[in-house]
C-alpha atoms as a PDB file:
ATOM      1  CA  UNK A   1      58.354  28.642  50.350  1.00  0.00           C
ATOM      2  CA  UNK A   2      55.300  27.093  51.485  1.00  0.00           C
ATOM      3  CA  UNK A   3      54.063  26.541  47.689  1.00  0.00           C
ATOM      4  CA  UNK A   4      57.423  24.382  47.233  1.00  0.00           C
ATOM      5  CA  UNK A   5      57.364  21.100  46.634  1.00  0.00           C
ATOM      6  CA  UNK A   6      59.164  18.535  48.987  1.00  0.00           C
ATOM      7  CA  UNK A   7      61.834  18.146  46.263  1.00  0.00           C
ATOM      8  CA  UNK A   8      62.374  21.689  45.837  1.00  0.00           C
ATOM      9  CA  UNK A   9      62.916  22.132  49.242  1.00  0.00           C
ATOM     10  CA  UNK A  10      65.695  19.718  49.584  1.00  0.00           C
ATOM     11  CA  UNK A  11      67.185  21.166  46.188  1.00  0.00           C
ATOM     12  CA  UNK A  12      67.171  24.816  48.249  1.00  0.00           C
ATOM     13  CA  UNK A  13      68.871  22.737  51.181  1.00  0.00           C
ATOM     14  CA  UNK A  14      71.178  21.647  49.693  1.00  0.00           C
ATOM     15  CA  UNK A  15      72.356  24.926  47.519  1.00  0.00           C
ATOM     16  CA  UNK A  16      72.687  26.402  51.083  1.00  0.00           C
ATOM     17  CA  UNK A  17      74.578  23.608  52.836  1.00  0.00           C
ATOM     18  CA  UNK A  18      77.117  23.921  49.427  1.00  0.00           C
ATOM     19  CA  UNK A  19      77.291  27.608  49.685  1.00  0.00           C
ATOM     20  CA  UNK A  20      77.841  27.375  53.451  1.00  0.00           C
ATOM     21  CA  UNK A  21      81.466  27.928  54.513  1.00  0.00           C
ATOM     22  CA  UNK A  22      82.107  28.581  58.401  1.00  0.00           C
ATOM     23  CA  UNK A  23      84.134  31.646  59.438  1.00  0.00           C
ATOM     24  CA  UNK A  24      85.637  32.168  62.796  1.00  0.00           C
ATOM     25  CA  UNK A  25      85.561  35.276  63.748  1.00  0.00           C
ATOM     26  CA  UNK A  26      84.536  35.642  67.093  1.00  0.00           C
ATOM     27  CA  UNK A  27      83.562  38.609  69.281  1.00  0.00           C
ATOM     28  CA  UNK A  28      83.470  38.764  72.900  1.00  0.00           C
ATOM     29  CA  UNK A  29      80.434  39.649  73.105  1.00  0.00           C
ATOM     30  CA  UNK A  30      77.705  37.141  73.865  1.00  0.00           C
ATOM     31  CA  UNK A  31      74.520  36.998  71.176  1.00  0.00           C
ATOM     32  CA  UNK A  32      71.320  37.586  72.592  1.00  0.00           C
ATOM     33  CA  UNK A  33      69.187  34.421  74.063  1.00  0.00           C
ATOM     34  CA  UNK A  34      66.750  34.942  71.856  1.00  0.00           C
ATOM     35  CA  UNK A  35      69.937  34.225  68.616  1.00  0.00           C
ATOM     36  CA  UNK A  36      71.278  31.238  70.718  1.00  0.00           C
ATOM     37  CA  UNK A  37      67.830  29.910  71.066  1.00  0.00           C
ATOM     38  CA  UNK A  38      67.191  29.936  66.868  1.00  0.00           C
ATOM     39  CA  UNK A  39      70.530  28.664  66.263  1.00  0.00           C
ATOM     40  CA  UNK A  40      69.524  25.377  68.712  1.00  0.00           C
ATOM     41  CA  UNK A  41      66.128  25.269  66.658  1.00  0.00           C
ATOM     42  CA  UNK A  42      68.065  25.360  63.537  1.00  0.00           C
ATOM     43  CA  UNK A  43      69.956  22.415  64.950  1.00  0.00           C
ATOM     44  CA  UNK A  44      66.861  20.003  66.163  1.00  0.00           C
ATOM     45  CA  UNK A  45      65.903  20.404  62.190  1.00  0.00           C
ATOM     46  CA  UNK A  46      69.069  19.631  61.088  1.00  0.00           C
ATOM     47  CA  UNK A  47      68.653  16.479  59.053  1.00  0.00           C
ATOM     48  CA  UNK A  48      70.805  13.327  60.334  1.00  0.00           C
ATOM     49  CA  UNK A  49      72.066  10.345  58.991  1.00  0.00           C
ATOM     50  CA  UNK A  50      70.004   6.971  60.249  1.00  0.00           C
ATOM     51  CA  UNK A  51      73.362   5.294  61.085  1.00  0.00           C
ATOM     52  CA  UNK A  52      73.782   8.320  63.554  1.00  0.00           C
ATOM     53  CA  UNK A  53      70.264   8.253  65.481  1.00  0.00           C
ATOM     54  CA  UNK A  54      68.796   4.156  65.154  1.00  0.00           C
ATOM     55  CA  UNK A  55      70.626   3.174  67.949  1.00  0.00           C
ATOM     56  CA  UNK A  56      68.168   5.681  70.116  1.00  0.00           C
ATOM     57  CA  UNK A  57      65.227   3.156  70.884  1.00  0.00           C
ATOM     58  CA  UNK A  58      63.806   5.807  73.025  1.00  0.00           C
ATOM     59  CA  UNK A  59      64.587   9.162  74.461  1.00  0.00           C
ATOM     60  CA  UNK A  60      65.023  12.241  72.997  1.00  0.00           C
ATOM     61  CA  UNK A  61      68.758  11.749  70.574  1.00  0.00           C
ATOM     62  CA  UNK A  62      69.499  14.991  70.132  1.00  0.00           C
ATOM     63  CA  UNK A  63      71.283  16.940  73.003  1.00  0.00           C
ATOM     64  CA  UNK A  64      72.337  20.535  72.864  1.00  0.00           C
ATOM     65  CA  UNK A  65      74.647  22.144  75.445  1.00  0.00           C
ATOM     66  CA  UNK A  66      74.914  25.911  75.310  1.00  0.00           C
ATOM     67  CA  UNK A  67      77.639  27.239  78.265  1.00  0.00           C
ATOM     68  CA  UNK A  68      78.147  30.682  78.788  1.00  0.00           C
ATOM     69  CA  UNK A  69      82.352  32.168  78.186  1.00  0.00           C
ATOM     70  CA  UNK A  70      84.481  31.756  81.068  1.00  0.00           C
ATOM     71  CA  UNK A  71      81.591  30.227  83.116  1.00  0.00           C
ATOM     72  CA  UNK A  72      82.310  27.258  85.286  1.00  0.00           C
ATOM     73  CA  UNK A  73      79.957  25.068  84.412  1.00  0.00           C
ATOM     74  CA  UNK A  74      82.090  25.532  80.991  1.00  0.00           C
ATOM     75  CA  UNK A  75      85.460  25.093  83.133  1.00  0.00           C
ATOM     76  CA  UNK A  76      83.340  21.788  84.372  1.00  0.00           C
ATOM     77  CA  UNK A  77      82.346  20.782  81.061  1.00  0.00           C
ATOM     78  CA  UNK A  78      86.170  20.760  79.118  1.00  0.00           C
ATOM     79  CA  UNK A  79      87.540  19.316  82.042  1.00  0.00           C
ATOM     80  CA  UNK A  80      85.197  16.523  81.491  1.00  0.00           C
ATOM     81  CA  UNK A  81      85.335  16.412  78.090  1.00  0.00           C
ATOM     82  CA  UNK A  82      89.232  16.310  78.078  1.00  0.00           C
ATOM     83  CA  UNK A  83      89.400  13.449  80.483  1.00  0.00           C
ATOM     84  CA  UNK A  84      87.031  11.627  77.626  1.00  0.00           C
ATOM     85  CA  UNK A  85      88.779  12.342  75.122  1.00  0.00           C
ATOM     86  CA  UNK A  86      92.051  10.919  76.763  1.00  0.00           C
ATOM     87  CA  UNK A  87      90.289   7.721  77.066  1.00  0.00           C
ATOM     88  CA  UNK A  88      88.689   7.571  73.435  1.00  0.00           C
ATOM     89  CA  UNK A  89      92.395   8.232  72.597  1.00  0.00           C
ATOM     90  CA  UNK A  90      93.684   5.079  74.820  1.00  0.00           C
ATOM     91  CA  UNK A  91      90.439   2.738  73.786  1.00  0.00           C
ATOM     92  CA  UNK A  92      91.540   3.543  70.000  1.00  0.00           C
ATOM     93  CA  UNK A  93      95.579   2.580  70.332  1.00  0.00           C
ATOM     94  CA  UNK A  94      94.486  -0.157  72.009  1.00  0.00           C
ATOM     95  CA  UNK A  95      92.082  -1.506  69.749  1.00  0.00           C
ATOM     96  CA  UNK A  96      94.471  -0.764  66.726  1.00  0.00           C
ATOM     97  CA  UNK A  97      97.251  -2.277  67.902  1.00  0.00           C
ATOM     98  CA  UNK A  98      94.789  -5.278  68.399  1.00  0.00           C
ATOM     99  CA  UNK A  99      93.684  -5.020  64.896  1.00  0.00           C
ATOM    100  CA  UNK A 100      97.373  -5.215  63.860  1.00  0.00           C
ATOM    101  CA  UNK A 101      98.112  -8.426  66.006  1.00  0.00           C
ATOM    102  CA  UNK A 102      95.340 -10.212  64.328  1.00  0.00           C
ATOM    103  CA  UNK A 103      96.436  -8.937  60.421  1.00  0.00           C
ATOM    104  CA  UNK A 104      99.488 -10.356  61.239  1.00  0.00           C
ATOM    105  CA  UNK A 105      98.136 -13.741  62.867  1.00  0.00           C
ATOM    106  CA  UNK A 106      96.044 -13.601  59.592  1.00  0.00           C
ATOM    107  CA  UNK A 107      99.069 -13.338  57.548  1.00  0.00           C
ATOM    108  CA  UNK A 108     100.932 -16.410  59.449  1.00  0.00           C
END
């Protein structure tokens, strides 16, 4: 693949990303660090869109989180992540039901 040109590349790329369909099918059994650790590579050279990452003046923007099954810093983690979720939820009703206020004012 080396002898490809840039073009080519992204023309491989993006046969695979079309081809790609996820399947869950899950074992209990963990993969082996060394899997986990290619599938987090894989994801630092997944491509992203510059509306996603501009707003990172500095730091790293990428931030992978790997937690092992029935662990608690996993218990930690969706605890967390449920209590921001709730709040996304609240910050969204209230901004639509803002939005609405003002089409109507508009509509006065």
């Amino acid at each position: 693949m080396d002898a490809c040109t840039p073009q080519e590349r992204n023309a491989i790329l993006d046969a695979i990303i079309a081809a790609r369909r996820t399947t869950r099918n899950f074992t209990p059994e963990a993969p082996p660090e060394e899997v986990v650790r290619q599938v987090v590579t894989a994801g630092l050279y997944a491509p992203y869109a510059k509306v996603a990452v501009e707003r990172f003046k500095q730091g790293y923007f990428r931030r992978f989180f790997v937690f092992r099954r029935g662990s608690e810093a996993l218990n930690a983690a969706s605890v967390l992540l449920t209590q921001r979720v709730a709040e996304m939820a609240t910050e969204l009703e209230t901004k639509a039901q803002a939005d609405a206020r003002y089409e109507e004012e508009s509509r006065s």
